[in-house]
Every structure is written in structure tokens, then in C-alpha cells.
Protein backbone atom coordinates (compact mmCIF):
# COMPACT_ATOMS: atom_id res chain seq x y z
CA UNK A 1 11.11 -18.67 11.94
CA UNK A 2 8.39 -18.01 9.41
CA UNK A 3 8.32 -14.58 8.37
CA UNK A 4 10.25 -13.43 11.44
CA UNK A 5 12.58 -12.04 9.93
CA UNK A 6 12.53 -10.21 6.35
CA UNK A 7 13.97 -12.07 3.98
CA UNK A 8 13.81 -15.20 6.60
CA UNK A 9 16.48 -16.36 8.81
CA UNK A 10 15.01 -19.67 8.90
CA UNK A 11 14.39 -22.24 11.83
CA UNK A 12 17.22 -23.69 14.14
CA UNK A 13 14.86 -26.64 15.09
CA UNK A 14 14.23 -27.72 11.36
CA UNK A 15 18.00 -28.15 10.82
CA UNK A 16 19.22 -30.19 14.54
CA UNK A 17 20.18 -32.83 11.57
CA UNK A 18 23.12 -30.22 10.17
CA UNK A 19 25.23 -28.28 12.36
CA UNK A 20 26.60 -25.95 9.76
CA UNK A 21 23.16 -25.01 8.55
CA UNK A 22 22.60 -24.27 12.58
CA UNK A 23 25.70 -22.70 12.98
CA UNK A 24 25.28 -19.86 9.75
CA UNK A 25 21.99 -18.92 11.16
CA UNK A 26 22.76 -18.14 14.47
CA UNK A 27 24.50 -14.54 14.74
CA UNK A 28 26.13 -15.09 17.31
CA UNK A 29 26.21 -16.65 21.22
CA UNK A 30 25.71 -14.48 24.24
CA UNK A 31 26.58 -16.04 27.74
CA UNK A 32 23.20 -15.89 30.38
CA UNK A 33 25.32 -16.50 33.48
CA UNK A 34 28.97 -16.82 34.21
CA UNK A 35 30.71 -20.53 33.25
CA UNK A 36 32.36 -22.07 35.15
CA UNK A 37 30.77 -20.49 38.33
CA UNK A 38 32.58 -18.55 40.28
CA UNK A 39 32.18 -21.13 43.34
CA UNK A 40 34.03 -23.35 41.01
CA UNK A 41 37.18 -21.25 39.43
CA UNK A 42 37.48 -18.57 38.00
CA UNK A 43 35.48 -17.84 35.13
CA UNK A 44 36.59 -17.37 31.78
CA UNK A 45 33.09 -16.38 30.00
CA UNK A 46 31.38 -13.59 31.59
CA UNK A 47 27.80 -13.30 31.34
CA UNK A 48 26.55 -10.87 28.76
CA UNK A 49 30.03 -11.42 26.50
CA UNK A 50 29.23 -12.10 23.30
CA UNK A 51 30.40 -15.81 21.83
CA UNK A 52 31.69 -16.72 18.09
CA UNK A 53 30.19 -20.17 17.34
CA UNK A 54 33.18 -22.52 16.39
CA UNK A 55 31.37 -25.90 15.99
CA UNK A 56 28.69 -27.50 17.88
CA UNK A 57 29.62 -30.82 19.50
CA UNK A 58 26.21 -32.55 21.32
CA UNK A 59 24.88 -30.34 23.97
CA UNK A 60 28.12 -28.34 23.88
CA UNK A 61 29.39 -24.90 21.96
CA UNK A 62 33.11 -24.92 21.06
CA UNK A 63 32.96 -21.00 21.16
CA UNK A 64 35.72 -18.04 20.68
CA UNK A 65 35.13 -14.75 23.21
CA UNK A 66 34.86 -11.39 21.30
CA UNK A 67 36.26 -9.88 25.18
CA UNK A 68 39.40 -12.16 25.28
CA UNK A 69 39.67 -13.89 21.67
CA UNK A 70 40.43 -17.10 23.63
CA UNK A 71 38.95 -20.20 22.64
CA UNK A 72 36.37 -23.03 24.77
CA UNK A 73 33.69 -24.99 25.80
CA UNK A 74 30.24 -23.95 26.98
CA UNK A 75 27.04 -25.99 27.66
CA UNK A 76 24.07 -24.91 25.66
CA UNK A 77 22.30 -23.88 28.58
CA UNK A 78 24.53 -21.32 29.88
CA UNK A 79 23.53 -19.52 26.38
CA UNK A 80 21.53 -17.77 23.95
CA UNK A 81 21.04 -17.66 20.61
CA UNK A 82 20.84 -14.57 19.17
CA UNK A 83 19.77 -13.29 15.71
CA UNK A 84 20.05 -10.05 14.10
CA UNK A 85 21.59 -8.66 17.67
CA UNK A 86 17.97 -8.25 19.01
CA UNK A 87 16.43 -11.43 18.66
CA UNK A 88 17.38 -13.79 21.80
CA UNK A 89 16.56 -17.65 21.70
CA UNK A 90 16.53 -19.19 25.64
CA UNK A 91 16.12 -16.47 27.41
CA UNK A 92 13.19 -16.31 30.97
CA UNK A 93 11.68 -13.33 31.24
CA UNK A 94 14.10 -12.65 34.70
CA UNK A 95 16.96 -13.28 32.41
CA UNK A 96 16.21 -10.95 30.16
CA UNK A 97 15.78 -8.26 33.15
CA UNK A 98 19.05 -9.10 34.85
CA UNK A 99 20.60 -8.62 30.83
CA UNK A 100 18.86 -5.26 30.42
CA UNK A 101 20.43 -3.93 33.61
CA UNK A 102 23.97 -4.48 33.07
CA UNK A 103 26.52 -1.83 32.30
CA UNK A 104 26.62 -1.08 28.68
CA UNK A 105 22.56 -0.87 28.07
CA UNK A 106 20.56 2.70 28.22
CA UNK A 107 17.33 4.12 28.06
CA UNK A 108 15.79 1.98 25.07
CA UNK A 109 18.02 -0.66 24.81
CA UNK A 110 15.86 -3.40 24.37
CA UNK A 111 16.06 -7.33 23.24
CA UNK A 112 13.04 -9.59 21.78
CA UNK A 113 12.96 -12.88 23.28
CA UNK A 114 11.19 -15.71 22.11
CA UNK A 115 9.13 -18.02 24.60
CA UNK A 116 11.03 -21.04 26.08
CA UNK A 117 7.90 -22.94 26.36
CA UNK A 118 5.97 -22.02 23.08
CA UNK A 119 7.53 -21.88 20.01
CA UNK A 120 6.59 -18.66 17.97
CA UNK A 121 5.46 -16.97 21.22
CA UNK A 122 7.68 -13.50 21.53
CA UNK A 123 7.55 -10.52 24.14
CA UNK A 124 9.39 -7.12 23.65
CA UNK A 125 11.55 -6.23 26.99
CA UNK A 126 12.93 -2.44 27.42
CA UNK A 127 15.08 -0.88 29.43
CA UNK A 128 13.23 2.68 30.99
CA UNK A 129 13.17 3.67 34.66
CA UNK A 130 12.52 -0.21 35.49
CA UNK A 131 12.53 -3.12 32.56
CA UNK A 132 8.98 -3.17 30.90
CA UNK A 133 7.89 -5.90 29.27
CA UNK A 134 5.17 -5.96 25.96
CA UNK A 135 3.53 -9.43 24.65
CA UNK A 136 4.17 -9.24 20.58
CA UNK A 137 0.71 -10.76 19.47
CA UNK A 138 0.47 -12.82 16.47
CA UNK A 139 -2.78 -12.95 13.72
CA UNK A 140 -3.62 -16.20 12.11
CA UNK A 141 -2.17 -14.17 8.98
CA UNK A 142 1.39 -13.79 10.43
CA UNK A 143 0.86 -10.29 10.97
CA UNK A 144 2.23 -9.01 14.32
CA UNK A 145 1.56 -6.36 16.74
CA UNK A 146 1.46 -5.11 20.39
CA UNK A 147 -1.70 -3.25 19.91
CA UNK A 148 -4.18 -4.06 17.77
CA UNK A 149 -4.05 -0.50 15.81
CA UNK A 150 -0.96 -1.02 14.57
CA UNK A 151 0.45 -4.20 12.67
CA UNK A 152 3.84 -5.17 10.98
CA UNK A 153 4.32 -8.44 8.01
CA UNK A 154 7.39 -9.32 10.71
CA UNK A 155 9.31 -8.29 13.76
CA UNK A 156 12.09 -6.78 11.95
CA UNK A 157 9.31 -3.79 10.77
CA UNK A 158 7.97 -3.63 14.25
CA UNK A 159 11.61 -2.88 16.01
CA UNK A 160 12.02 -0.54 12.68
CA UNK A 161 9.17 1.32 13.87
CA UNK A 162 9.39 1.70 17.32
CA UNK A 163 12.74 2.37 16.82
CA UNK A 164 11.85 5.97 15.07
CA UNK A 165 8.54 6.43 17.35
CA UNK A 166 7.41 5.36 20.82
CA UNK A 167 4.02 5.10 19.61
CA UNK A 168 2.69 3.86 23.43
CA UNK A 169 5.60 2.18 23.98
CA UNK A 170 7.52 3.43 27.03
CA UNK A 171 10.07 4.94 24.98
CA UNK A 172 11.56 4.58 21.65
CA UNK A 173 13.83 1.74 21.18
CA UNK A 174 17.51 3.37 21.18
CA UNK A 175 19.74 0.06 20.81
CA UNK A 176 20.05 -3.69 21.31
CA UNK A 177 20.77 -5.40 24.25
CA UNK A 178 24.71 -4.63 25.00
CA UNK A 179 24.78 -3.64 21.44
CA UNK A 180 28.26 -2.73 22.32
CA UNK A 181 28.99 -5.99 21.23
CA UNK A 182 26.69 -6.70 17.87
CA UNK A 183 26.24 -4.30 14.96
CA UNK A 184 23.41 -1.63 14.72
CA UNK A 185 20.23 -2.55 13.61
CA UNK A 186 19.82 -3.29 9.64
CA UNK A 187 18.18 -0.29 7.68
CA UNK A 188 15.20 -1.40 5.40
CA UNK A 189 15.11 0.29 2.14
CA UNK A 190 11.65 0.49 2.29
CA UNK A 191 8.48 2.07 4.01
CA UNK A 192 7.58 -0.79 6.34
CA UNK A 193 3.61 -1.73 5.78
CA UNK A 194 2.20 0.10 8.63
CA UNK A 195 -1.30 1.95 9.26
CA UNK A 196 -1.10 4.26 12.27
CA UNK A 197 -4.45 5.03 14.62
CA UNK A 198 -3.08 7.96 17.11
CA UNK A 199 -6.50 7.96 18.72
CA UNK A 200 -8.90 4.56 18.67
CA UNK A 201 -11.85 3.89 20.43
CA UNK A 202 -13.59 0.46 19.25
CA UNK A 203 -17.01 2.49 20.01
CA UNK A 204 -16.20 4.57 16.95
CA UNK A 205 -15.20 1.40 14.30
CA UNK A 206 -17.67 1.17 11.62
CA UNK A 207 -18.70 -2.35 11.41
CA UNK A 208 -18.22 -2.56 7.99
CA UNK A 209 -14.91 -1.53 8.37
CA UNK A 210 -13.68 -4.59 10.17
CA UNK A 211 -13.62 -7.19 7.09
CA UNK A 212 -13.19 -3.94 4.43
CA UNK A 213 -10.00 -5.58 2.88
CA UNK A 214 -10.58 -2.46 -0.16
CA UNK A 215 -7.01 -1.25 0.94
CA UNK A 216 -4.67 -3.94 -0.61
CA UNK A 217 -1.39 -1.61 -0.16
CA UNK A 218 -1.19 -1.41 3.30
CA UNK A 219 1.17 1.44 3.06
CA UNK A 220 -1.54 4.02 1.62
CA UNK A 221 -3.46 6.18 3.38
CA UNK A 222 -6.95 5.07 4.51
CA UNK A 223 -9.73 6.42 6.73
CA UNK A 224 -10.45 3.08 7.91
CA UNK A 225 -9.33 3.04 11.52
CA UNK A 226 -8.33 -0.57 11.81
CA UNK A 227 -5.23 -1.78 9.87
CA UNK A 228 -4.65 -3.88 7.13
CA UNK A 229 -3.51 -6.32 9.13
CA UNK A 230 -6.49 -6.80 11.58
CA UNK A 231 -9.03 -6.02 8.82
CA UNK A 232 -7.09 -9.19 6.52
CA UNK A 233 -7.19 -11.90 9.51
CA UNK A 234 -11.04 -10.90 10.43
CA UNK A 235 -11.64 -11.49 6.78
CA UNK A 236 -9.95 -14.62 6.41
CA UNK A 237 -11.86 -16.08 9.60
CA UNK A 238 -15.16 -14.91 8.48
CA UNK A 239 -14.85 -16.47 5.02
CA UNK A 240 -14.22 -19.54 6.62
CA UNK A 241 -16.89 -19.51 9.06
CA UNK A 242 -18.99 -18.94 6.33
CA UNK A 243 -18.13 -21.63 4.19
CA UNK A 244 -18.91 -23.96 7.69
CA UNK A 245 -21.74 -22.75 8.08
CA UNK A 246 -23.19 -23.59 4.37
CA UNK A 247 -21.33 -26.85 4.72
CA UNK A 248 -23.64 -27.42 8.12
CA UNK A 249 -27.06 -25.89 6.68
CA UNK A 250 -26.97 -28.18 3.16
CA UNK A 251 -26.11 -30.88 5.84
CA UNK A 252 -29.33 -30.12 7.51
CA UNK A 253 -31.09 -30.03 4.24
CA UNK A 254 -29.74 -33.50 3.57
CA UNK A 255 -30.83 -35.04 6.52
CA UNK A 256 -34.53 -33.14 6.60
CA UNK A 257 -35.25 -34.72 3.18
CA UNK A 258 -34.41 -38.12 4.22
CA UNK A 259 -36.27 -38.26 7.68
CA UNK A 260 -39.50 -36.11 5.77
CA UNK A 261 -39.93 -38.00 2.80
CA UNK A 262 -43.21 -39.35 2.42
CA UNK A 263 -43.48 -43.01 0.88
CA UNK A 264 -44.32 -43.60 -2.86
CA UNK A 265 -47.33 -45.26 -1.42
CA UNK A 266 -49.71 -43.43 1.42
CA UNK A 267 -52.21 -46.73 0.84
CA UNK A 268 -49.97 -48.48 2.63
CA UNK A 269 -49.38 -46.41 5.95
CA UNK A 270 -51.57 -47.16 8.54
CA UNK A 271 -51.67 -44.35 11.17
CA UNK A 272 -53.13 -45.77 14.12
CA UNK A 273 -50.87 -48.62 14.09
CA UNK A 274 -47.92 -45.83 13.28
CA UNK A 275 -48.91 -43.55 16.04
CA UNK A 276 -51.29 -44.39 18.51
């Protein structure tokens, strides 16, 4: 998952070849809907009960409940992945509501969920007076943010942050998703790169400050009011439109010389024939 994740937790898809490299990446297993259904029997997962990943076997889990210790079978799709206890693979965005709502979650408890149809595509969903949801944007640096003012180097920074601040967020992010059932959050050691804006207003950016990349420590103060992030990718797209656009004008150049040039010769050019 690219930079994700500090430190990586690397890419599910990348490894469908070797189920124990799968299975040590994956935290854990949390069930999205009861198995069997209730029509059937009885069910013996619950959804929202958190799974521990035996072995994989084709498009099935052989899984071991954390609620009863008991040991079965699950289908893939009556599941999600989860990483770091906030990070859910295959969940819809009405899943995640109907997750959020359960007994066990507060005010904050939140989950990131990446999109089932576009790979590297994440939204933020909370849990406030009703279940808000918050698109996670992505620069062509790998830089991430929900608004443009402020940018993290991965999601694990982001949750960090809000985490300590709502910064326009509905509220600050308390715990994960029936973190009853998955450890805390990991504490970085470090000040996360971030460059807080309280109060932005495009009309007030200096122009020059938009590709100003003069600030190579992202966590210093600066009285440029767009981050590091931002001002890096507008950088990076501008050097390469430049370098297209010289590529196209000596192009031009090329091909005005050679339709232009005059022959060695003007003796033997006869106009009127030529042009009349």
C-alpha cells in the first residue's frame, strides 16, 4: 500500500501467489454481516467480531473468533481486512455506517476504508451525532490530505493528527472502529510533517508561494500559507510542463526550418509557375 502506512505494511494484491505473506499482513478479520444467516441457523460469527486468520484456503478464511475462541469457515466476502485496527479493506460506504453504529463505538470512533472499486482511493468515516464521511485526497507526490491546507507523507500521520485535534473535522478521532476488540492506535516517536493554516483564503496566497519549495523540512515553521505538501506536487507538475513545453517549441523550430528554407539556388525557382 505504498506509503500507507509508515514503515509500509505492504500490498495484499502483490502477494495472492503466497498466502503466508497475505496472512502476516493482514491484522486481523472483522465479520461485515452475520454467517451463516440467521434464516439459515444459527450463527456462529457475529458481525463486527473480530476474526484470527488461521489459513486461507481459495475464496475461504479458516478463522478462530476472539468472542468464542472456536474455530471455522468464512467466505471472503462476509469480511474485511483490517490493518493497524483502523484501516478496513472491503468495506461500502453503508457498511461502514451500519459498523460505526453498533454498541461498543462512541463519539470519534472512526475507521478508514479503502475504495472497493479503486484501488488507493480512501475516505475517513466518523461516528458524531450521525456517521460523517471525509474523501482522503491523494497528490501525485503521495502526500495526503482532506483539505488542501493541511497534508500528511501517509495516513498513519493524518489519524495521528486528527486524533489530538479536530482541525474541521467533526470531532477529534477518539478510537477505532469497535476498538474494543484491536489494540490502541500506535504512538509515533516523532513530530508528524505537518504545516497548519487555521485561517486560509486562496484570495490571500501569494503566487509565488505556490511552487516556493524553500521549506525542505516540512516540520518548521513557515509563513507560507500553503504546505509543503501542496507547494512540492505544484512544483513537480510545473517542472514537467515546462520541460513539454520546450520539447514542443524546439519541435516547432525544427519543423519551421525545414518548410522555410530557401533553396541553394533562387535561379532556379520560377514564381509564376510556383504561385500563380
Amino acid at each position: 500500500m505504498g506509503n500507507v502506512i509508515r514503515g509500509s505494511i505492504g500490498n495484499a494484491n502483490n502477494n495472492t501467489g503466497n498466502d503466508n505473506t497475505l496472512i502476516k499482513e493482514v491484522d486481523a478479520l472483522m465479520t461485515i454481516q452475520d454467517y451463516p444467516c440467521s434464516d439459515v441457523s444459527e450463527p456462529f460469527f457475529k458481525m463486527g467480531e473480530k476474526l484470527s486468520i488461521i489459513s486461507q484456503e481459495a475464496s475461504w478464511w479458516k478463522v478462530r473468533s476472539s468472542r468464542t475462541g472456536k474455530e471455522n469457515y468464512i467466505p471472503h466476502s462476509h469480511v474485511a481486512k483490517v490493518y493497524h485496527g483502523w484501516l478496513f479493506e472491503g468495506v461500502i460506504r453503508q457498511k461502514a455506517e451500519e459498523l460505526l453504529l453498533m454498541p461498543g463505538n462512541r463519539v470519534g470512533s472512526f475507521l478508514v476504508r479503502e475504495s472497493t472499486s479503486a484501488r488507493g482511493v480512501y475516505s475517513l468515516s466518523v461516528k458524531h451525532r450521525q456517521i460523517k464521511h471525509y474523501r482522503i485526497f491523494r497528490l501525485d507526490n503521495s502526500w495526503y490530505y482532506i483539505s488542501p491546507r493541511l497534508t500528511f507523507q501517509c495516513l498513519e500521520d493524518m489519524i495521528n493528527h486528527y486524533s489530538d485535534a479536530a482541525d474541521g473535522l467533526c470531532c477529534v478521532l477518539t478510537s477505532p472502529c469497535l476498538s474494543g476488540t484491536f489494540p490502541t492506535l500506535l504512538s509515533t516517536m516523532h513530530t508528524p510533517p505537518v504545516t497548519m493554516r487555521r485561517h486560509f483564503d486562496w484570495r490571500n496566497v501569494d503566487s509565488r508561494q505556490l511552487i516556493g519549495t524553500e521549506n525542505p523540512d516540512p516540520t518548521e515553521s513557515s509563513d507560507n500559507m500553503v504546505s509543503y505538501g501542496v507547494r512540492n506536487s505544484m512544483a513537480t507538475y510545473m517542472s514537467l510542463s515546462d520541460t513539454d513545453a520546450a520539447a514542443r517549441n524546439s519541435s516547432r523550430k525544427k519543423k519551421s526550418r525545414s518548410m522555410y528554407a530557401l533553396p541553394d539556388s533562387l535561379d532556379c525557382l520560377d514564381y509564376h509557375d510556383q504561385f500563380d
